[in-house]
Protein backbone atom coordinates (compact mmCIF):
# COMPACT_ATOMS: atom_id res chain seq x y z
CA UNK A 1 113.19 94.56 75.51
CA UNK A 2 109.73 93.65 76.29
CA UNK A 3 109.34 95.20 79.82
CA UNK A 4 105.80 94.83 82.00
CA UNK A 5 104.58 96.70 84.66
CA UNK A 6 101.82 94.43 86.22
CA UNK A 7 99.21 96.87 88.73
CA UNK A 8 96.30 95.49 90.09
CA UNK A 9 93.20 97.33 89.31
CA UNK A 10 91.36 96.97 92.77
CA UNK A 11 91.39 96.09 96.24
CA UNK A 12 94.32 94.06 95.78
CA UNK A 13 93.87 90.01 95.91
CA UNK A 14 93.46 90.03 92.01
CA UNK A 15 96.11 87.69 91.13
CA UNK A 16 99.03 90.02 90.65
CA UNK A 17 101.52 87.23 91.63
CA UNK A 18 99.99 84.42 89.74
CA UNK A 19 100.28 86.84 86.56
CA UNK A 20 103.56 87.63 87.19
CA UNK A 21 104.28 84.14 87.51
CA UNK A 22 103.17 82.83 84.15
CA UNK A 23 105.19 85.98 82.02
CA UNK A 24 107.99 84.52 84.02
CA UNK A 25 107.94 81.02 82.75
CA UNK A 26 105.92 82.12 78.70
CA UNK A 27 109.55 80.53 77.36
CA UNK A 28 109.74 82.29 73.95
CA UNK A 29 110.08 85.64 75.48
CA UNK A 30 112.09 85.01 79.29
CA UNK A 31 112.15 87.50 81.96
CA UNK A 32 115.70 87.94 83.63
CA UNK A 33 114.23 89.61 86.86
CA UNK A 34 111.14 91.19 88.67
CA UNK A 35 111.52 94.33 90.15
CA UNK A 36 109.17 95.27 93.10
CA UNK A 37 108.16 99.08 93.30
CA UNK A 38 105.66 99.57 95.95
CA UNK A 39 105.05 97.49 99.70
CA UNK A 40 106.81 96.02 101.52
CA UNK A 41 106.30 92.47 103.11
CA UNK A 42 102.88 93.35 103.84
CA UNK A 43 102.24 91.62 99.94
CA UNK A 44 100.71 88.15 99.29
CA UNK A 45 101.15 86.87 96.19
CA UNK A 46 100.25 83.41 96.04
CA UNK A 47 101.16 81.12 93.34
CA UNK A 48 101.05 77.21 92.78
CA UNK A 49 102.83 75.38 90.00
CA UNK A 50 101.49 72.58 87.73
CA UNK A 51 103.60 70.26 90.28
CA UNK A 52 101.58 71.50 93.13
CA UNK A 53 103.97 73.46 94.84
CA UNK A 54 102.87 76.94 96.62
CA UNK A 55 104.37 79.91 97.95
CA UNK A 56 102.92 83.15 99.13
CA UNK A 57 105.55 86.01 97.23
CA UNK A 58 106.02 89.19 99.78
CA UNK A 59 109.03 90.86 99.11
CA UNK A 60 110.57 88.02 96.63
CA UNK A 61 109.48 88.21 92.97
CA UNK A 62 106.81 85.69 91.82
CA UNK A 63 108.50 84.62 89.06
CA UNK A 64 111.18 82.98 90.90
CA UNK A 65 109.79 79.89 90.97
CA UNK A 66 111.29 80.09 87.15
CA UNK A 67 114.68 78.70 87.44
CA UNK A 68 117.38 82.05 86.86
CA UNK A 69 114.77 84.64 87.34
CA UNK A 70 116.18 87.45 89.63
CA UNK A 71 114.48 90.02 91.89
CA UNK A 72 115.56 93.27 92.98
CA UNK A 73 113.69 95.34 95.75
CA UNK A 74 114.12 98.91 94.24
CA UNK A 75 114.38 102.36 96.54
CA UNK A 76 110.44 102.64 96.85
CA UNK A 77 110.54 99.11 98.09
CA UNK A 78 110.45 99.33 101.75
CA UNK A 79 112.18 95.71 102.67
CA UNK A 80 111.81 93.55 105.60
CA UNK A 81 115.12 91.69 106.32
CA UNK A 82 113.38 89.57 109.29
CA UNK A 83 111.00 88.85 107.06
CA UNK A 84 112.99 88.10 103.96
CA UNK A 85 115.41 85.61 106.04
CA UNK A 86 111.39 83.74 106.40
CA UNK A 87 110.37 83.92 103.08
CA UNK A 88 113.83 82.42 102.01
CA UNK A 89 113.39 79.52 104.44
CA UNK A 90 109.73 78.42 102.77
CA UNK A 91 111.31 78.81 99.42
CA UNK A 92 113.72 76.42 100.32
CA UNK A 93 111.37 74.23 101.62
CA UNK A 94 109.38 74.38 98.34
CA UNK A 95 112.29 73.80 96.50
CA UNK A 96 114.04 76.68 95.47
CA UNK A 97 117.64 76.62 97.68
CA UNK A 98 118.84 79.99 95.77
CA UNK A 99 116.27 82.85 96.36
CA UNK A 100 118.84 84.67 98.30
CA UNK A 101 121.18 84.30 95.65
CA UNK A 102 119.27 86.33 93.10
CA UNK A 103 118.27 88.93 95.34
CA UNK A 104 119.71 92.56 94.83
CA UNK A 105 118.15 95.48 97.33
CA UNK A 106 118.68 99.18 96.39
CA UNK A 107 120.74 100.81 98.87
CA UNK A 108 117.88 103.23 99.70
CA UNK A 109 115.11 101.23 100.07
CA UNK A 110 113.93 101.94 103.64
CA UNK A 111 114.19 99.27 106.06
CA UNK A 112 110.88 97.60 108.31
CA UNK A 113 112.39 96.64 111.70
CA UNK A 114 110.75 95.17 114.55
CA UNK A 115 109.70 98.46 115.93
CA UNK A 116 107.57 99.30 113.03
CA UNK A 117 105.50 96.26 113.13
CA UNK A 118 104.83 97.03 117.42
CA UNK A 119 103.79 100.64 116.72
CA UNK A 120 101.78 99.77 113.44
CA UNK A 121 99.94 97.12 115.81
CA UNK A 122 99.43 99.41 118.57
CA UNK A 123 98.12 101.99 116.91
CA UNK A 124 95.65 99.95 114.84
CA UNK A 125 94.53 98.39 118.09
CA UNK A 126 94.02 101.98 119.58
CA UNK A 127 91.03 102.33 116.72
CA UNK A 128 89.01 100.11 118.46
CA UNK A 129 85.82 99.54 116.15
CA UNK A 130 86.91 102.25 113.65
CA UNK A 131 90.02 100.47 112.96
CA UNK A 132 91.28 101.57 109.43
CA UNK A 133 92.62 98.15 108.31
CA UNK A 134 96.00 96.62 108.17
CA UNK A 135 98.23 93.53 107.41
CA UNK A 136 100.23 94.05 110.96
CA UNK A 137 103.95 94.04 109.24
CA UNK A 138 104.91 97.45 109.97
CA UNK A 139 104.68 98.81 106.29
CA UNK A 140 102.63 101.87 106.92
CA UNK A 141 104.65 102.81 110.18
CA UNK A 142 107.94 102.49 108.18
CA UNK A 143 106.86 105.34 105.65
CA UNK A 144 105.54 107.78 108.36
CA UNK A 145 108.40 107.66 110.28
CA UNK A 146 110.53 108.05 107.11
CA UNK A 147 108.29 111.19 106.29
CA UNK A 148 109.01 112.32 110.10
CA UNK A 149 113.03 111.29 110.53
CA UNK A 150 115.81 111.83 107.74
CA UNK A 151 117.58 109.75 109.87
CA UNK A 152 115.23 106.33 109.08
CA UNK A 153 116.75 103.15 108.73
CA UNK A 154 117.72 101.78 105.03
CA UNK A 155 118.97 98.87 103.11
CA UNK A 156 122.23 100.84 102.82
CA UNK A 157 122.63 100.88 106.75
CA UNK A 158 123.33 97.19 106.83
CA UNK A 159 126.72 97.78 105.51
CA UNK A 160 127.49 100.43 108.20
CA UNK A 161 127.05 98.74 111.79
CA UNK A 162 127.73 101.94 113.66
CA UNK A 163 125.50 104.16 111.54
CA UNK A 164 122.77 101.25 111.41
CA UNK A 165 122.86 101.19 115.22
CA UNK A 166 122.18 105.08 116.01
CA UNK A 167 119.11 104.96 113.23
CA UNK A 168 117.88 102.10 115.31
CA UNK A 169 118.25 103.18 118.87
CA UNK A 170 116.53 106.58 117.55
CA UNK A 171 113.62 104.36 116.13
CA UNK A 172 113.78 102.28 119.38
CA UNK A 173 113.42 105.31 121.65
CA UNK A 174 110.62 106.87 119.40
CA UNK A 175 109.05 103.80 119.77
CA UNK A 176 108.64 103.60 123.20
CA UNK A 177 107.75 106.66 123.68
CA UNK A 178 104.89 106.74 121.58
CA UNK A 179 103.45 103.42 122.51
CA UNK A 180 105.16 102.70 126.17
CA UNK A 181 103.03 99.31 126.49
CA UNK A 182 104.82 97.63 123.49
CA UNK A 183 107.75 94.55 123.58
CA UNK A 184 110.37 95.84 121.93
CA UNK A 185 113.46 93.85 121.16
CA UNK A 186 116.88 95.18 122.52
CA UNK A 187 118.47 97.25 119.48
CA UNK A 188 121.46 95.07 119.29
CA UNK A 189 119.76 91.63 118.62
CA UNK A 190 117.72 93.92 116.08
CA UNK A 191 121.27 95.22 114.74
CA UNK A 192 123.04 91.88 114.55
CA UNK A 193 120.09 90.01 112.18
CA UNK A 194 120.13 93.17 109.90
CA UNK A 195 124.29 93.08 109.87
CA UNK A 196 124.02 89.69 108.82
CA UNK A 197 121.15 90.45 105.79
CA UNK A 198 123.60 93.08 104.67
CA UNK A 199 126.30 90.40 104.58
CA UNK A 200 124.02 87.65 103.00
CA UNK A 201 122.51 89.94 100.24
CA UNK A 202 123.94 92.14 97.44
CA UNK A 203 123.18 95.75 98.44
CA UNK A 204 123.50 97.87 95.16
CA UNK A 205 122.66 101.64 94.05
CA UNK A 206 120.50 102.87 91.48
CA UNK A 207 122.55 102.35 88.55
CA UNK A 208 122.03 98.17 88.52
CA UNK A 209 118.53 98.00 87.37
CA UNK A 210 119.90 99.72 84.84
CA UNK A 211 122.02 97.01 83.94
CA UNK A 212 119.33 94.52 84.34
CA UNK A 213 117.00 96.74 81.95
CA UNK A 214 119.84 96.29 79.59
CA UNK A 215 120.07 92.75 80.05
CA UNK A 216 116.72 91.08 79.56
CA UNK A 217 112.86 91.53 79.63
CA UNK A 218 112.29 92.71 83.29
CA UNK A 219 108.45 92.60 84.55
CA UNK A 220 107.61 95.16 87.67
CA UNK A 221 105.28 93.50 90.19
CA UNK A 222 103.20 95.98 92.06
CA UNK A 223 101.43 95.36 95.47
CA UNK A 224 98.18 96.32 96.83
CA UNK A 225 95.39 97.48 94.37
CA UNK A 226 95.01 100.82 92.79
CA UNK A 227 91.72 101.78 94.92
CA UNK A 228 94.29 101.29 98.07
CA UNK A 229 96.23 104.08 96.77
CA UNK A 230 98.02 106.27 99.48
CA UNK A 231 96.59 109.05 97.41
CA UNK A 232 93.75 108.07 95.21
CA UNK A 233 92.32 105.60 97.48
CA UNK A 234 89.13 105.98 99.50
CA UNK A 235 90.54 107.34 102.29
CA UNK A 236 91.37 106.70 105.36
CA UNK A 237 90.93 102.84 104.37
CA UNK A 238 94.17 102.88 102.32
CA UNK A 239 98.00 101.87 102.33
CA UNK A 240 101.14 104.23 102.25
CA UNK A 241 102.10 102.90 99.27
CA UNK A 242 102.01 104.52 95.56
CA UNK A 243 100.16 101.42 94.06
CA UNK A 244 99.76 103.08 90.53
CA UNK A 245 102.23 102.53 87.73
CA UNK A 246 104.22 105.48 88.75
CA UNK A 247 107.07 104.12 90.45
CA UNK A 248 107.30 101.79 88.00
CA UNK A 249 107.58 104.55 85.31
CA UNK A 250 110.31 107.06 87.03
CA UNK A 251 112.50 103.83 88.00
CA UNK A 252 112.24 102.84 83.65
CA UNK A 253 112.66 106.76 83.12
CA UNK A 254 115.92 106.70 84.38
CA UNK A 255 117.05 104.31 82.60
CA UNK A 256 115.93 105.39 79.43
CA UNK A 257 113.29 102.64 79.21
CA UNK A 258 109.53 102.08 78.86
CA UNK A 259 107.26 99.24 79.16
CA UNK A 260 103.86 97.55 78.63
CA UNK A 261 101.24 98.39 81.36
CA UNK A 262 99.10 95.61 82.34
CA UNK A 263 95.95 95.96 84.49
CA UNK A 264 94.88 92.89 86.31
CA UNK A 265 91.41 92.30 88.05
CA UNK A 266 89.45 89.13 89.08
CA UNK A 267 85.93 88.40 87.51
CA UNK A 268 84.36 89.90 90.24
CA UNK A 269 85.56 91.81 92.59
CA UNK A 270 86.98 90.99 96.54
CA UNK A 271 88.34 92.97 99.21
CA UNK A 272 89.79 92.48 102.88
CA UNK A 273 89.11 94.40 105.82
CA UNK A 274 86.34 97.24 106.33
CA UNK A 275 85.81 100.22 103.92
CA UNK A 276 83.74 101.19 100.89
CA UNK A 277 82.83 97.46 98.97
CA UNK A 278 79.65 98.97 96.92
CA UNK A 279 79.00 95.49 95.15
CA UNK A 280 79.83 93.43 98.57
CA UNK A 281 77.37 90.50 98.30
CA UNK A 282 77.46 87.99 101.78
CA UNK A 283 75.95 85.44 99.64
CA UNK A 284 79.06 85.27 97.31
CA UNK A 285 81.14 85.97 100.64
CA UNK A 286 80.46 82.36 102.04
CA UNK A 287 79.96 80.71 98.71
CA UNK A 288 83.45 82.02 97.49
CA UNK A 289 85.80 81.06 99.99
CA UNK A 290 89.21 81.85 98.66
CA UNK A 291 92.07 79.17 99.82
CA UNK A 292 95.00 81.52 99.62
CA UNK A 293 92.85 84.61 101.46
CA UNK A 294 90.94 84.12 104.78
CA UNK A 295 89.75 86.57 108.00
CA UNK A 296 93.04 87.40 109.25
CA UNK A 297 93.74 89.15 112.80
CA UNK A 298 94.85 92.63 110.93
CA UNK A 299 93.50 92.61 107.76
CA UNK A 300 89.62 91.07 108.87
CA UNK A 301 87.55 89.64 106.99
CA UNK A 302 87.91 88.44 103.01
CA UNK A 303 84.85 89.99 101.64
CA UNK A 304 83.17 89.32 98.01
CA UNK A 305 81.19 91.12 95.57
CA UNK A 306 80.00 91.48 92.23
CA UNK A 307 82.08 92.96 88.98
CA UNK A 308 82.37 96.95 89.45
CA UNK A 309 82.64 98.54 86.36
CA UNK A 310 82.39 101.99 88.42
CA UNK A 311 85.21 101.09 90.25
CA UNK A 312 87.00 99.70 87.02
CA UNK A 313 87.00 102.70 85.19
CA UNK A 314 87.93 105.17 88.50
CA UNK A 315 91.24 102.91 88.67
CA UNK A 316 91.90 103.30 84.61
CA UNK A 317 90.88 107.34 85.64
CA UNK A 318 93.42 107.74 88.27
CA UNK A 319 96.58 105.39 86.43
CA UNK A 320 95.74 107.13 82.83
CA UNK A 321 94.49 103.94 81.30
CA UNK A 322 96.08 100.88 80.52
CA UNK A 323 97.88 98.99 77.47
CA UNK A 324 96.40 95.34 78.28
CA UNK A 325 94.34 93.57 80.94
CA UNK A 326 94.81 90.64 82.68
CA UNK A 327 91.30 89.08 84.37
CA UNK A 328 91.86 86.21 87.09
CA UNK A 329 89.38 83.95 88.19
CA UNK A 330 87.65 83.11 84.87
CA UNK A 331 87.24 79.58 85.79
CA UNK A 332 84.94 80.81 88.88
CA UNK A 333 83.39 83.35 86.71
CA UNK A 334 81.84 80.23 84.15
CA UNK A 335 80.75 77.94 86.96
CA UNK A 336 78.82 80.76 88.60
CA UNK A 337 75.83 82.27 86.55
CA UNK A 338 74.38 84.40 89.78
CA UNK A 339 77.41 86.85 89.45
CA UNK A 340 76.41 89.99 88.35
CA UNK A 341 77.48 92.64 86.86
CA UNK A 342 77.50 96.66 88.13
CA UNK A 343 77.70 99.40 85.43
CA UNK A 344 76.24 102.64 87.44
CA UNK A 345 75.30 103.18 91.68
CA UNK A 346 72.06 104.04 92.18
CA UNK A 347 71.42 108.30 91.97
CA UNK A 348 75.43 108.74 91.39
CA UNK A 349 77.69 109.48 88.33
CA UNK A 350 80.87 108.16 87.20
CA UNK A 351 84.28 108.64 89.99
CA UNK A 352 86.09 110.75 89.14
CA UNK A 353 90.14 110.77 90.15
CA UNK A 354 90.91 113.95 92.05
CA UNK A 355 94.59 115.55 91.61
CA UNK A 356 96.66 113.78 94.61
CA UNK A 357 97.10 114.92 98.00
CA UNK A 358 93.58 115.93 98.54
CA UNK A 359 92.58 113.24 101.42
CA UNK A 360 89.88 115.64 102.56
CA UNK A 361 88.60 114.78 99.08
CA UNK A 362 88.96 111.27 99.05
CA UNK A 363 87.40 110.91 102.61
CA UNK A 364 84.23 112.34 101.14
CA UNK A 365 84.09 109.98 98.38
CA UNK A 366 84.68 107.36 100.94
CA UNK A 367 81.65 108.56 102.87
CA UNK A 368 79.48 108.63 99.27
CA UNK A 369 80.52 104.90 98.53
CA UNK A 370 79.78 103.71 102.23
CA UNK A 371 76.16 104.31 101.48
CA UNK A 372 76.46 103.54 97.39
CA UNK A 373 74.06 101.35 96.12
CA UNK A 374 74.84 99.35 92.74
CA UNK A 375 73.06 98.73 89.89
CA UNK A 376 73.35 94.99 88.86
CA UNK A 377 72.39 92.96 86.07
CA UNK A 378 73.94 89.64 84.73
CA UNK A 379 77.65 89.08 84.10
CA UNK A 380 77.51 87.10 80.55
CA UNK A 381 81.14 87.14 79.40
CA UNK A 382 83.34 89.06 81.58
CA UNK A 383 86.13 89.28 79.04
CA UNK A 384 83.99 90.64 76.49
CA UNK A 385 82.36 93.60 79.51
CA UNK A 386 85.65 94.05 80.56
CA UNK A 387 86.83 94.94 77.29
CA UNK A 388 84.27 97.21 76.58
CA UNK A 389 84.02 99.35 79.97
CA UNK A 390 87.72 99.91 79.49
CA UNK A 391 88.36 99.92 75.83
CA UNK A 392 91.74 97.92 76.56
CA UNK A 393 92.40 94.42 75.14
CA UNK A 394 92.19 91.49 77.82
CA UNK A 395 95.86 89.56 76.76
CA UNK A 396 96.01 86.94 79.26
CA UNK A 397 93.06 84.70 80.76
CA UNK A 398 93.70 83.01 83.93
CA UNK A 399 91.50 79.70 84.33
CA UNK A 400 92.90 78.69 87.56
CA UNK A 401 96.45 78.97 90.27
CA UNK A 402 98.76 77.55 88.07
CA UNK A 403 100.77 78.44 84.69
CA UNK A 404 99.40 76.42 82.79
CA UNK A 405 95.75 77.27 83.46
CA UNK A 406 96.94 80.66 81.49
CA UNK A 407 95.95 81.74 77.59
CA UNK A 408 98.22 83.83 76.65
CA UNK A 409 97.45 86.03 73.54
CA UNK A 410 99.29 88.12 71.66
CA UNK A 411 101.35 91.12 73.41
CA UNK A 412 101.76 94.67 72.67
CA UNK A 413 105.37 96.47 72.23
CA UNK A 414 106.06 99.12 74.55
């Protein structure tokens, strides 16, 4: 089988879902399902098809715009039934009535309720100007408490009312005592929509990717961008998420199986909300709008900036390299010859990853890279400088939103 794990190399925003999108539907080679490993419904993955239909992926698979395409939210998925039941709704809208029906969630996955997304709020709010950055769904608040609690709610729970009830109330009542001024539902509306997901959905254990391994190429969609990394990011601007290949890896370790690891960044490079952005450039900031990513209340502003080849190669550092490479936004890359290129900051040497856990390390870096200066110079081809800071081949070239605005080239075998 010809399995994918598709990471983005950055901030995040690169076109993750738009990639994962045109593997689905490459016909010669079809994917049976996409497997999300990382995130929760904090992800948006936007993708259009050549009909002009759009939907932004969270917690579904992109690729299930591709008729019998299946996702499954694995146990370091962290899954949003609320939000699910939403996404389903749109996809229905846009045309595709069975989303739900090719849905699997791993028992374990840990659940984002209600109370999450109030205390993730609050306690963003409570930063005042040195807010950290979030997307206000709960996702970061769902792994502490998990870390905290062995008693935090998961997928599993939906198919035990009593036992789902307790692990709420206890969330609930930690909750309110931690941030007294919040709205929180009453636990048994809360109870009664996640009964009903667990009746709606197939809730499985470990053993069914397995099967679905077995069955057909499978392509793992990550979320978030590598420099987000709960570990390797530049801290404290990051996401409780693994956002490396690693989850990807143990899940197709267990099952005996490898993969293809695909890196995907834009021509230049983008983030949202404050932290380190060495190559931020205003200019390209209001001359770059992005239709799919705006200033949002959370995650603030959509910022833009020149290629970071610094950056680049710290995300190959900290993942251990790639197979291929996937670069987005080629078509914006040709009609703009002011984008630059950065190769080196100004008095600094190349990042370095750090072994994980060490946030008092990563917060320095963070504090280097606030004041970072690049050193630019024109872009020319970015395919050809991306190819050459990384030493990885660039398989698939994205021209624009949809499918068909993809050149695929010839893949490696994992």
């Amino acid at each position: 089988m010809a399995h994918t794990i598709v990471v983005d190399l950055g901030f995040g925003d690169a076109g993750k879902g738009t990639v994962v999108d045109r593997l689905s539907s490459r016909g010669l080679e079809p994917v049976h399902a996409v497997v999300r490993f990382n995130g929760g419904a904090q992800a948006a993955h936007n993708v259009v098809t050549p009909g002009g239909r759009h939907h932004t992926f969270a917690q579904f698979g992109s690729g299930t715009f591709t008729p019998g395409v299946r996702t499954h939210l694995s146990r370091f998925m962290m899954a949003d039934p609320l939000a699910l039941a939403a996404e389903a709704a749109h996809l229905r809208d846009v045309g595709v009535p069975d989303a739900l029906d090719r849905l699997t969630v791993d028992r374990d996955a840990l659940l984002t309720t209600p109370y999450h997304r109030a205390a993730g709020r609050a306690r963003e709010l409570a930063r005042g100007a040195a807010r950290h950055g979030s997307c206000g769904m709960g996702v970061g608040e769902t792994a502490a408490y998990a870390l905290a609690y062995d008693d935090a709610p998961r997928a599993g729970d939906c198919l035990s009312p009593a036992r789902l009830r307790r692990r709420l109330t206890a969330l609930r009542d930690w909750c309110r005592e931690a941030f007294p001024e919040s709205e929180l539902p009453p636990v048994e509306d809360c109870a009664d929509a996640f009964v009903a997901f667990g009746e709606r959905v197939r809730i499985v254990d470990g053993t069914h990717l397995h099967g679905l391994l077995r069955a057909g190429n499978v392509v793992f969609e990550g979320a978030q961008g590598v420099l987000l990394d709960e570990w390797h990011g530049f801290h404290p601007y990051t996401t409780w998420s693994t956002t490396t290949f690693a989850n990807a890896e143990t899940l197709l370790a267990e099952a005996g199986e490898s993969a293809t690891r695909l890196g995907v960044l834009r021509a230049y490079a983008t983030r949202h909300g404050p932290g380190p952005f060495v190559t931020e450039d205003k200019v390209l900031t209001g001359a770059l709008p992005d239709p799919h990513n705006g200033t949002g209340r959370w995650q603030g502003s959509f910022r833009v900036g020149h290629l970071d080849l610094v950056a680049l190669r710290y995300a190959l550092d900290v993942v251990g390299g790639v197979d291929e490479l996937a670069v987005t936004h080629l078509d914006v890359a040709r009609a703009r010859p002011d984008l630059m290129v950065c190769r080196a900051y100004e008095g600094m040497g190349p990042l370095q990853a750090g072994p994980p856990g060490d946030l008092a390390r990563q917060e320095a870096l963070t504090g280097r890279l606030l004041t970072a200066r690049p050193v630019l110079e024109p872009l020319g081809d970015p395919v050809r400088v991306i190819e050459e800071a990384s030493g990885a081949p660039v398989t698939l070239e994205s021209y624009g939103p949809t499918s068909s605005d993809k050149l695929l080239t010839l893949r490696s075998t994992a």
